[in-house]
PDB file of N, CA and C in Angstrom:
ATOM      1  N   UNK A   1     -21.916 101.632   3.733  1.00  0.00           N
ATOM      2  CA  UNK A   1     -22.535 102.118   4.947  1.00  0.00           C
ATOM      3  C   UNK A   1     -23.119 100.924   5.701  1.00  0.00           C
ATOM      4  N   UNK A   2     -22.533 100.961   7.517  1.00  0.00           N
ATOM      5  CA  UNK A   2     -23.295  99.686   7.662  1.00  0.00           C
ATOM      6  C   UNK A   2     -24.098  99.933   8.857  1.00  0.00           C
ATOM      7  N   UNK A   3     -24.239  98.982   9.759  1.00  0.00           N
ATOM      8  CA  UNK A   3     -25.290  99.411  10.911  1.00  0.00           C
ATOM      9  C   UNK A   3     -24.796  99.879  12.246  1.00  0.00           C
ATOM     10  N   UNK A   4     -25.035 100.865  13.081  1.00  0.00           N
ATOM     11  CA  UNK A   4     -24.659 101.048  13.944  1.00  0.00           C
ATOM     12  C   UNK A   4     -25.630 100.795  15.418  1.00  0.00           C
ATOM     13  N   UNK A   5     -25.307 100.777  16.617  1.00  0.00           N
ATOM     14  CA  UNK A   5     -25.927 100.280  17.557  1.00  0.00           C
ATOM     15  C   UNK A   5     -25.694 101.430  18.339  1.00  0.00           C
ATOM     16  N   UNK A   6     -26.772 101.955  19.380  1.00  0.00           N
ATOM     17  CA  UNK A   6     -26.090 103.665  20.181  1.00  0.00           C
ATOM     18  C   UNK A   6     -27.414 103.291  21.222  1.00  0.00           C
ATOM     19  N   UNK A   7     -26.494 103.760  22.380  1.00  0.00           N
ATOM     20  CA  UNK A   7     -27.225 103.800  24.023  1.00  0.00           C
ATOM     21  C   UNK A   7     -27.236 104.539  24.074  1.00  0.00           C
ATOM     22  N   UNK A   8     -28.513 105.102  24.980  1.00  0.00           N
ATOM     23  CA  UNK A   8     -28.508 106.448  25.436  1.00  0.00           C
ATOM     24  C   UNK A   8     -29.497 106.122  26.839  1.00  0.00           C
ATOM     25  N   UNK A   9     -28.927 107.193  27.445  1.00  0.00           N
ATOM     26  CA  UNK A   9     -29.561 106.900  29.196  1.00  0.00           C
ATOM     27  C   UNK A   9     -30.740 108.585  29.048  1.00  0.00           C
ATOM     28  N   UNK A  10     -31.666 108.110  29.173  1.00  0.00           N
ATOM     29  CA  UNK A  10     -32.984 109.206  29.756  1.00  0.00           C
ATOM     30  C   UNK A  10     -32.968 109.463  31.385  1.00  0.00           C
ATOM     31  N   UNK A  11     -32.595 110.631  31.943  1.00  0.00           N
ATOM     32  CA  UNK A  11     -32.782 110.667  32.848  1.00  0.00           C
ATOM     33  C   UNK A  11     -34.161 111.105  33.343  1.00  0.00           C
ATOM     34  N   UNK A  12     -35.191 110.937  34.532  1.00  0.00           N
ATOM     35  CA  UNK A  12     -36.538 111.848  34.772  1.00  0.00           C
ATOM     36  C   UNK A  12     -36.508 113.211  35.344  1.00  0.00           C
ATOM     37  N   UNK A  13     -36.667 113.831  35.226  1.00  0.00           N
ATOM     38  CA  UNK A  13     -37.024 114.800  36.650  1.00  0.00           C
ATOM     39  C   UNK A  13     -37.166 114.703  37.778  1.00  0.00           C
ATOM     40  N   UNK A  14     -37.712 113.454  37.912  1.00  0.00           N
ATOM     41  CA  UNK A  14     -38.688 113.028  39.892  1.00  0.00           C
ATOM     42  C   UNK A  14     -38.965 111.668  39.788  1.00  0.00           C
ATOM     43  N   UNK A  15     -38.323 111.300  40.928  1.00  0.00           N
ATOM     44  CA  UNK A  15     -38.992 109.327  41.020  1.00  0.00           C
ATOM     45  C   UNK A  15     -40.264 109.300  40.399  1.00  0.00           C
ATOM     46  N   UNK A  16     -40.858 109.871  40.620  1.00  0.00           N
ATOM     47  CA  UNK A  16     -42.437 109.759  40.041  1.00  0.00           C
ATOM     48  C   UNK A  16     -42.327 109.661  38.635  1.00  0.00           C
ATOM     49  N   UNK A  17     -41.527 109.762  38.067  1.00  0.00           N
ATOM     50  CA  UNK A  17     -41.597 109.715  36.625  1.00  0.00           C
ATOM     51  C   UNK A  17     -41.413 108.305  36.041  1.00  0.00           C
ATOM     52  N   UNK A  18     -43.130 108.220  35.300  1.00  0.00           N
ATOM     53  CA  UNK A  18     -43.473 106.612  35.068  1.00  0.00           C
ATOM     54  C   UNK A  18     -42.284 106.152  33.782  1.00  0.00           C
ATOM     55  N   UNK A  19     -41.135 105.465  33.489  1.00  0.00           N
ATOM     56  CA  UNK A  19     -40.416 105.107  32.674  1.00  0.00           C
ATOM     57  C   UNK A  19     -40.748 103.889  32.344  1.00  0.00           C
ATOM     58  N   UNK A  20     -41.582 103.042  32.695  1.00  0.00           N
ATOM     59  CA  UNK A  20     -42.172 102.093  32.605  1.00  0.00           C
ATOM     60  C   UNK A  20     -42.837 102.556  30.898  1.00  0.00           C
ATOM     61  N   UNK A  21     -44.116 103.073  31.374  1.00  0.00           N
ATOM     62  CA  UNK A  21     -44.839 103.529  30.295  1.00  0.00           C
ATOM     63  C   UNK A  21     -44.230 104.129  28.776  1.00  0.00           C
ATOM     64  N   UNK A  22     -43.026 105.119  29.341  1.00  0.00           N
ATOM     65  CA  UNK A  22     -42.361 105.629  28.644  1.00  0.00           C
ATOM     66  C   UNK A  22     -41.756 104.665  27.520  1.00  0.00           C
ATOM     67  N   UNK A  23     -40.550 103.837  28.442  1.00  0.00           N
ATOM     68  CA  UNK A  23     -40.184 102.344  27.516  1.00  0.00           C
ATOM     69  C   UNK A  23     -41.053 101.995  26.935  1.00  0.00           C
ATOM     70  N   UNK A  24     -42.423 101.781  26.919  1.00  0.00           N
ATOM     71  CA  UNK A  24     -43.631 101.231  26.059  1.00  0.00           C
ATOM     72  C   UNK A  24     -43.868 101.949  25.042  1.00  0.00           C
ATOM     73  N   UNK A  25     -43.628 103.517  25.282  1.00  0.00           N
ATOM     74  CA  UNK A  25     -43.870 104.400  24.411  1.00  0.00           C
ATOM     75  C   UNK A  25     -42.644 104.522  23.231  1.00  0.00           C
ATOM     76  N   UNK A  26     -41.548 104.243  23.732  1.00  0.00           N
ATOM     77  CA  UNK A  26     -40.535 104.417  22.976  1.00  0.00           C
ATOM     78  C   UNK A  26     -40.525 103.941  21.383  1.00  0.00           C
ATOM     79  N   UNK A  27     -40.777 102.983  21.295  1.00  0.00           N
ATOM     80  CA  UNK A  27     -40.759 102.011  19.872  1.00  0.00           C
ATOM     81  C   UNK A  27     -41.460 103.016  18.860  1.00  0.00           C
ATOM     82  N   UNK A  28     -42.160 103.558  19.221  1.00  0.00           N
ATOM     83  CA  UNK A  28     -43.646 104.637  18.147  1.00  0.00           C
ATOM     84  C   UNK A  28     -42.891 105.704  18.241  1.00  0.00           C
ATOM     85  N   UNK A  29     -42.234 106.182  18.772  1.00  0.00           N
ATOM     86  CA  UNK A  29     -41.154 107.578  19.111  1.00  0.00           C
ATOM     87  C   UNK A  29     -40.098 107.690  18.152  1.00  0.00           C
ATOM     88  N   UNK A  30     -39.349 106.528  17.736  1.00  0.00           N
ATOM     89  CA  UNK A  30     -38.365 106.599  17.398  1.00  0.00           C
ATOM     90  C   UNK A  30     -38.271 106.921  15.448  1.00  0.00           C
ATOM     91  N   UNK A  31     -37.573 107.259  14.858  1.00  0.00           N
ATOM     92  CA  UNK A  31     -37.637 107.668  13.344  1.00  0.00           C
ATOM     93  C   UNK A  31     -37.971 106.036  12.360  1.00  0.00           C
ATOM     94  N   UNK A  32     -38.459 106.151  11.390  1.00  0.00           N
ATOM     95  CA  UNK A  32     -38.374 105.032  10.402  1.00  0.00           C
ATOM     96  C   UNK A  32     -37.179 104.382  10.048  1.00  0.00           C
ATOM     97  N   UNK A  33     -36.318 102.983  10.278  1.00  0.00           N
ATOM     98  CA  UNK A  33     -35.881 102.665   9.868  1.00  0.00           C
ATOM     99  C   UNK A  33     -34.801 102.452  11.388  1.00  0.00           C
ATOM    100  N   UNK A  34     -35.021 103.003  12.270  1.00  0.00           N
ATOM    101  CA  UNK A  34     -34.595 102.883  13.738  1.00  0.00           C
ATOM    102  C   UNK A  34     -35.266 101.682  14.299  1.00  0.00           C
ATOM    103  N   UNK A  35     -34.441 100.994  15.296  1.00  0.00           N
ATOM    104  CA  UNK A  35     -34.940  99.648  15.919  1.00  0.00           C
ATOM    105  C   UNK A  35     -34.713  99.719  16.973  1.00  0.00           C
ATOM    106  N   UNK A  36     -35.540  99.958  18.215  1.00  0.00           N
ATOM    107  CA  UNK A  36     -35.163  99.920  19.645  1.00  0.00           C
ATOM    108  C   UNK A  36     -35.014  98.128  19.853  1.00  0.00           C
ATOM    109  N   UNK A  37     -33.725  97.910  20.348  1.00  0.00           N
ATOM    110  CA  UNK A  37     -33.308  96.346  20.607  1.00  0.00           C
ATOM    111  C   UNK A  37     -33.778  96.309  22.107  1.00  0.00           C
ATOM    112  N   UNK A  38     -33.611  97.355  23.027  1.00  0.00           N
ATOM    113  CA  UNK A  38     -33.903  96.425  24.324  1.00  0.00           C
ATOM    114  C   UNK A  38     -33.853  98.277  25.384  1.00  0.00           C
ATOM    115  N   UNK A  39     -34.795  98.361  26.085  1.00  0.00           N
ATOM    116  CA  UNK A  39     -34.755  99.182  27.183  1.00  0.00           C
ATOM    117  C   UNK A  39     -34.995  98.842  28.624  1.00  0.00           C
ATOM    118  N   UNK A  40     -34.336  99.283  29.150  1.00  0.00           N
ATOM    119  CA  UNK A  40     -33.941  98.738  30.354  1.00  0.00           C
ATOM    120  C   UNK A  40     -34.447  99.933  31.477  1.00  0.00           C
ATOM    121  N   UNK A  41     -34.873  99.930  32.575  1.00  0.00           N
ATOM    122  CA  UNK A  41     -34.910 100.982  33.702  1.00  0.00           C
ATOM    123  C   UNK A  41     -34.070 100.703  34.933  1.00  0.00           C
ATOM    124  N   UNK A  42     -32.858 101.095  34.669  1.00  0.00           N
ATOM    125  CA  UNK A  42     -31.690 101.211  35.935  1.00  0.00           C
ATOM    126  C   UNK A  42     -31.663 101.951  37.495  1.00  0.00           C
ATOM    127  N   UNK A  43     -32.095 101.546  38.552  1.00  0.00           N
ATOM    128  CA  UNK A  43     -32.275 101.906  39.410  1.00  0.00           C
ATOM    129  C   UNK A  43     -30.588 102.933  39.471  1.00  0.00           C
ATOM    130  N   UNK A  44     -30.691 104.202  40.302  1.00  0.00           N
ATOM    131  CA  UNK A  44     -29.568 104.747  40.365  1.00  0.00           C
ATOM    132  C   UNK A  44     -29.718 105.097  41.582  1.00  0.00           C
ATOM    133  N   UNK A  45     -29.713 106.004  42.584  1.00  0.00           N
ATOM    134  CA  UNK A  45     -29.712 106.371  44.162  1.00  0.00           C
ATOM    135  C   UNK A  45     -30.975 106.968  44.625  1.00  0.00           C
ATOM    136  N   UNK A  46     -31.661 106.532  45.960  1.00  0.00           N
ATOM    137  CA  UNK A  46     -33.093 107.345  46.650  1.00  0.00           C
ATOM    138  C   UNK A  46     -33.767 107.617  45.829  1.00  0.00           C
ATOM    139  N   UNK A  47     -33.982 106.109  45.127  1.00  0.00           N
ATOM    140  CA  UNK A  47     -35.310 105.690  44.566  1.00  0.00           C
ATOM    141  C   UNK A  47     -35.009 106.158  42.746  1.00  0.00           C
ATOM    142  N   UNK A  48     -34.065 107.030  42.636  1.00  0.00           N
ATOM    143  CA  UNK A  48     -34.182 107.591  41.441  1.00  0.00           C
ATOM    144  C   UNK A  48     -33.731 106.553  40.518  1.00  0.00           C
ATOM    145  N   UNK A  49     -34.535 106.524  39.331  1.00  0.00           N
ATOM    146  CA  UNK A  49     -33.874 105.487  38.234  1.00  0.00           C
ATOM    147  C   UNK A  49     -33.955 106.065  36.298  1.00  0.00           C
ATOM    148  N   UNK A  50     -33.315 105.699  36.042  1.00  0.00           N
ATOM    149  CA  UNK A  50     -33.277 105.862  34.244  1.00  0.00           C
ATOM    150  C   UNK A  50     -33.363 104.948  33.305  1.00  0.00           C
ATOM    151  N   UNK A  51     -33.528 105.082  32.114  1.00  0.00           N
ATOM    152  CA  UNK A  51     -34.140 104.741  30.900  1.00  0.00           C
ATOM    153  C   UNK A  51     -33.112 104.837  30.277  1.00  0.00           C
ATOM    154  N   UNK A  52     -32.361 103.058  29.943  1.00  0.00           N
ATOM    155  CA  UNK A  52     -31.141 103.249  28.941  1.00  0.00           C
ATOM    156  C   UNK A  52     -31.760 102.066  27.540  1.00  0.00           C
ATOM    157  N   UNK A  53     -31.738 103.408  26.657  1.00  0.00           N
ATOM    158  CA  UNK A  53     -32.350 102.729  25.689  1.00  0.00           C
ATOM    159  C   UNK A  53     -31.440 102.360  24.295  1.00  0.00           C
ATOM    160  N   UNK A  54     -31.218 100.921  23.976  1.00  0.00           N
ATOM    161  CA  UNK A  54     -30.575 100.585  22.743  1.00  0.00           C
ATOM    162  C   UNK A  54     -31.233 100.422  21.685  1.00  0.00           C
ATOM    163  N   UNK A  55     -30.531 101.385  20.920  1.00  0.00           N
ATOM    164  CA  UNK A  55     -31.008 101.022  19.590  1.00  0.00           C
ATOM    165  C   UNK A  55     -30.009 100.562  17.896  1.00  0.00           C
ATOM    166  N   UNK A  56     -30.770 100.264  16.830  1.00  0.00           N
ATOM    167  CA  UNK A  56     -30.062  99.835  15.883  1.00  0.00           C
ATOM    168  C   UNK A  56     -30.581 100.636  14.834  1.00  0.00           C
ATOM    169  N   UNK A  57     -29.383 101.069  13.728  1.00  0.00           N
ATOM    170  CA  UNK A  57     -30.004 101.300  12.703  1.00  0.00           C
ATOM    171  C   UNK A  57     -28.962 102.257  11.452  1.00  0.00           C
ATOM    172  N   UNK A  58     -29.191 102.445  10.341  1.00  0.00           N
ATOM    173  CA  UNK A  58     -27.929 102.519   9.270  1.00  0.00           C
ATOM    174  C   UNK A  58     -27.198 103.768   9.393  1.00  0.00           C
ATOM    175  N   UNK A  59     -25.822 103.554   9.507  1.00  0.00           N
ATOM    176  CA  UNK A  59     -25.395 104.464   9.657  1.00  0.00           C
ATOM    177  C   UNK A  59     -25.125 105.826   8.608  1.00  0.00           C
ATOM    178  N   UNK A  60     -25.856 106.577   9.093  1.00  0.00           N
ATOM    179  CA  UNK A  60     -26.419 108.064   8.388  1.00  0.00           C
ATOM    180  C   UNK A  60     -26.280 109.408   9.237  1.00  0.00           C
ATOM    181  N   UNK A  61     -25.962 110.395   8.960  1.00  0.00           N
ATOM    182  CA  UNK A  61     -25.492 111.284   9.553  1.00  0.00           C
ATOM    183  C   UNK A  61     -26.341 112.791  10.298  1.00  0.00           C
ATOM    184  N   UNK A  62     -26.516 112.366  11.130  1.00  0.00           N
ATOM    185  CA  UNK A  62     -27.340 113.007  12.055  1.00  0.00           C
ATOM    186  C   UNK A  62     -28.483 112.622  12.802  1.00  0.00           C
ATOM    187  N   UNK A  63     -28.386 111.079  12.623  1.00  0.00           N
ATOM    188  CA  UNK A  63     -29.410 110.126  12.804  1.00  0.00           C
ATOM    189  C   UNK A  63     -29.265 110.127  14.895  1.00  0.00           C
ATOM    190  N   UNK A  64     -27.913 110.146  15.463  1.00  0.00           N
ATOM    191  CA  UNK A  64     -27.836 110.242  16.912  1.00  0.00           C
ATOM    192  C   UNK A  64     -28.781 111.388  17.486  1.00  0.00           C
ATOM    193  N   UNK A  65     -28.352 112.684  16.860  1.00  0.00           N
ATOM    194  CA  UNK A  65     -28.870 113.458  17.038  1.00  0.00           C
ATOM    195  C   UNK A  65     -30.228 113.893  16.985  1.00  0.00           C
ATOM    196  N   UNK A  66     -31.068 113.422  15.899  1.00  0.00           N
ATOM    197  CA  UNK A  66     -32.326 113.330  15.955  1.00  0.00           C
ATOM    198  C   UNK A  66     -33.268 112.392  17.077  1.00  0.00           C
ATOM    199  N   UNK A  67     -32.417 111.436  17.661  1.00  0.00           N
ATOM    200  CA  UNK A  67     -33.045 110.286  18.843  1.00  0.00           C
ATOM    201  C   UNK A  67     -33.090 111.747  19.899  1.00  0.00           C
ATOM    202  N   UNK A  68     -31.443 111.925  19.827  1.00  0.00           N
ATOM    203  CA  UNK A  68     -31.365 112.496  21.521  1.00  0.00           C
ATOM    204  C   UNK A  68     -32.441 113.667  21.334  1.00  0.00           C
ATOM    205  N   UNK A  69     -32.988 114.076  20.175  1.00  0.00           N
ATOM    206  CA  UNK A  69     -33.944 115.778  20.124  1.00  0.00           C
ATOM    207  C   UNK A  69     -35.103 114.925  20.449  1.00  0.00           C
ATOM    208  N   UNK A  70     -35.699 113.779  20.094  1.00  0.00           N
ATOM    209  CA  UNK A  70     -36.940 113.260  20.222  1.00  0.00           C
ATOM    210  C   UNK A  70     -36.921 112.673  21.903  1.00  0.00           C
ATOM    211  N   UNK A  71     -35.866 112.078  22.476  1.00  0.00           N
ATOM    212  CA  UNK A  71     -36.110 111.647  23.576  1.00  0.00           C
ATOM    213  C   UNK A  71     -36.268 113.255  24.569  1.00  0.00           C
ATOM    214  N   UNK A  72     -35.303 114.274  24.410  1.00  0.00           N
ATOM    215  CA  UNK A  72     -35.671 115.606  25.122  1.00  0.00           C
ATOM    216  C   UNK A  72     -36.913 115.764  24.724  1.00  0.00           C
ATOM    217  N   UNK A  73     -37.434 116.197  23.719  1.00  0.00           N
ATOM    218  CA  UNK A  73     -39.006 116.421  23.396  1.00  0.00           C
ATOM    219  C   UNK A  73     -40.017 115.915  24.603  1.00  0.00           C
ATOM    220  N   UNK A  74     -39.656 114.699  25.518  1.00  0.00           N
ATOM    221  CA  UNK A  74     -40.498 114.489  26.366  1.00  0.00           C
ATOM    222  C   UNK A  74     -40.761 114.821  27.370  1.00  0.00           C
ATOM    223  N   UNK A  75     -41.777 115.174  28.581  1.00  0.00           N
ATOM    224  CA  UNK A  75     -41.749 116.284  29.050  1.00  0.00           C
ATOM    225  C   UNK A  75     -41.619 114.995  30.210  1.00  0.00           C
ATOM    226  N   UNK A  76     -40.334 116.012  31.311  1.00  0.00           N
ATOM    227  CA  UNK A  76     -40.383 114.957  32.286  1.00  0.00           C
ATOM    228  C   UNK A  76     -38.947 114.649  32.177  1.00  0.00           C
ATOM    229  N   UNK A  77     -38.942 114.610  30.865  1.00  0.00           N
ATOM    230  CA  UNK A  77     -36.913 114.261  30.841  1.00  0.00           C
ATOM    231  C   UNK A  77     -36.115 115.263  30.763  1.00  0.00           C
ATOM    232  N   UNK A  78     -35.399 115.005  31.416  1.00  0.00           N
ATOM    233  CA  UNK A  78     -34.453 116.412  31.712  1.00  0.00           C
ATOM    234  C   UNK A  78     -32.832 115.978  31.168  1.00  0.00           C
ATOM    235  N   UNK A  79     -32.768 115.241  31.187  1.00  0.00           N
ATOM    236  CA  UNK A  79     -31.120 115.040  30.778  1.00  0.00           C
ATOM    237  C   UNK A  79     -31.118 114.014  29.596  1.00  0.00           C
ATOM    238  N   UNK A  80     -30.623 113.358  28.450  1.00  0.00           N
ATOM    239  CA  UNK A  80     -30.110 112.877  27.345  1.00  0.00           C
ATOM    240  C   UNK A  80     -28.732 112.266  27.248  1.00  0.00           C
ATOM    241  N   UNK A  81     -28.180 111.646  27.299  1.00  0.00           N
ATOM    242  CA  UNK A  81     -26.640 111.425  27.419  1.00  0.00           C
ATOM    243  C   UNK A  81     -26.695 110.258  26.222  1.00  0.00           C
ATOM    244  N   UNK A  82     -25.719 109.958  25.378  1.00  0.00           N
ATOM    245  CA  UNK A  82     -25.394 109.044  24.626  1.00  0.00           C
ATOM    246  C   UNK A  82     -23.962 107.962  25.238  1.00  0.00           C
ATOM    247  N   UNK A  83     -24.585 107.119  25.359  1.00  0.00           N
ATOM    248  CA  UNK A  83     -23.429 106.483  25.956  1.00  0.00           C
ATOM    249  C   UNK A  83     -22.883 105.638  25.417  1.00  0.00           C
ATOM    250  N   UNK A  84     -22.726 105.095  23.780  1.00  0.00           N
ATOM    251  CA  UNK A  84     -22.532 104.513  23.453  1.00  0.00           C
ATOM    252  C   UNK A  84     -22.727 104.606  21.564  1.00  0.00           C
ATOM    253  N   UNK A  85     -21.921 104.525  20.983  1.00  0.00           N
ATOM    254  CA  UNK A  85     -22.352 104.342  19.324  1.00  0.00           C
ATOM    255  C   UNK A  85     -21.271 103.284  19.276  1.00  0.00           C
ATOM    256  N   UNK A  86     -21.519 102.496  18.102  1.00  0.00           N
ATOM    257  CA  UNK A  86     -20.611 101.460  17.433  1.00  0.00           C
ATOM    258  C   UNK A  86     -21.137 100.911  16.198  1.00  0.00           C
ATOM    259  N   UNK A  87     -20.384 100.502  15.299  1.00  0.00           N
ATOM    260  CA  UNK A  87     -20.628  99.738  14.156  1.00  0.00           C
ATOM    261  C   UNK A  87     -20.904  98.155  15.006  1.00  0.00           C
ATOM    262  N   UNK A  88     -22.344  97.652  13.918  1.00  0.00           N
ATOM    263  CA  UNK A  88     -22.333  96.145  14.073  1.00  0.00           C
ATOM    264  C   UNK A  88     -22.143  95.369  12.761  1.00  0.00           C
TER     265      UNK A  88
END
């Protein structure tokens, strides 16, 4: 079993939605043994922007799925998308 790496884009509800803070919040969010490598806030159209967050960690089965339930859990995010898994 080895390590895998998986993006996922947070979308907000409303420009107003601080993703700043959020990215700060992320690292304490995530399960034991998960490694957020790098989050980014992507401007997308009239002001609106998202939260594409990479992370690392062993590949185990149901482990995607538990990010994308914890990143919905937040109130404010409305969409989840995985855009990415791979072995490193």
């Amino acid at each position: 079993m080895g390590q895998v790496a998986a993006v996922h884009d947070l979308m907000p509800d409303s420009t107003d939605f601080d993703l700043k803070a959020l990215s700060e919040k992320i690292p304490s969010m995530v399960p034991e043994g998960v490694k957020v490598v790098r989050s980014e806030i992507i401007p997308l159209a009239f002001g609106l922007c998202m939260l594409e967050v990479t992370t690392i960690m062993m590949d185990s089965g149901g482990m995607i799925e538990k990010l994308e339930d914890i990143y919905r859990s937040v109130e404010g995010i409305t969409n989840v998308e995985t855009k990415e898994v791979g072995l490193i």
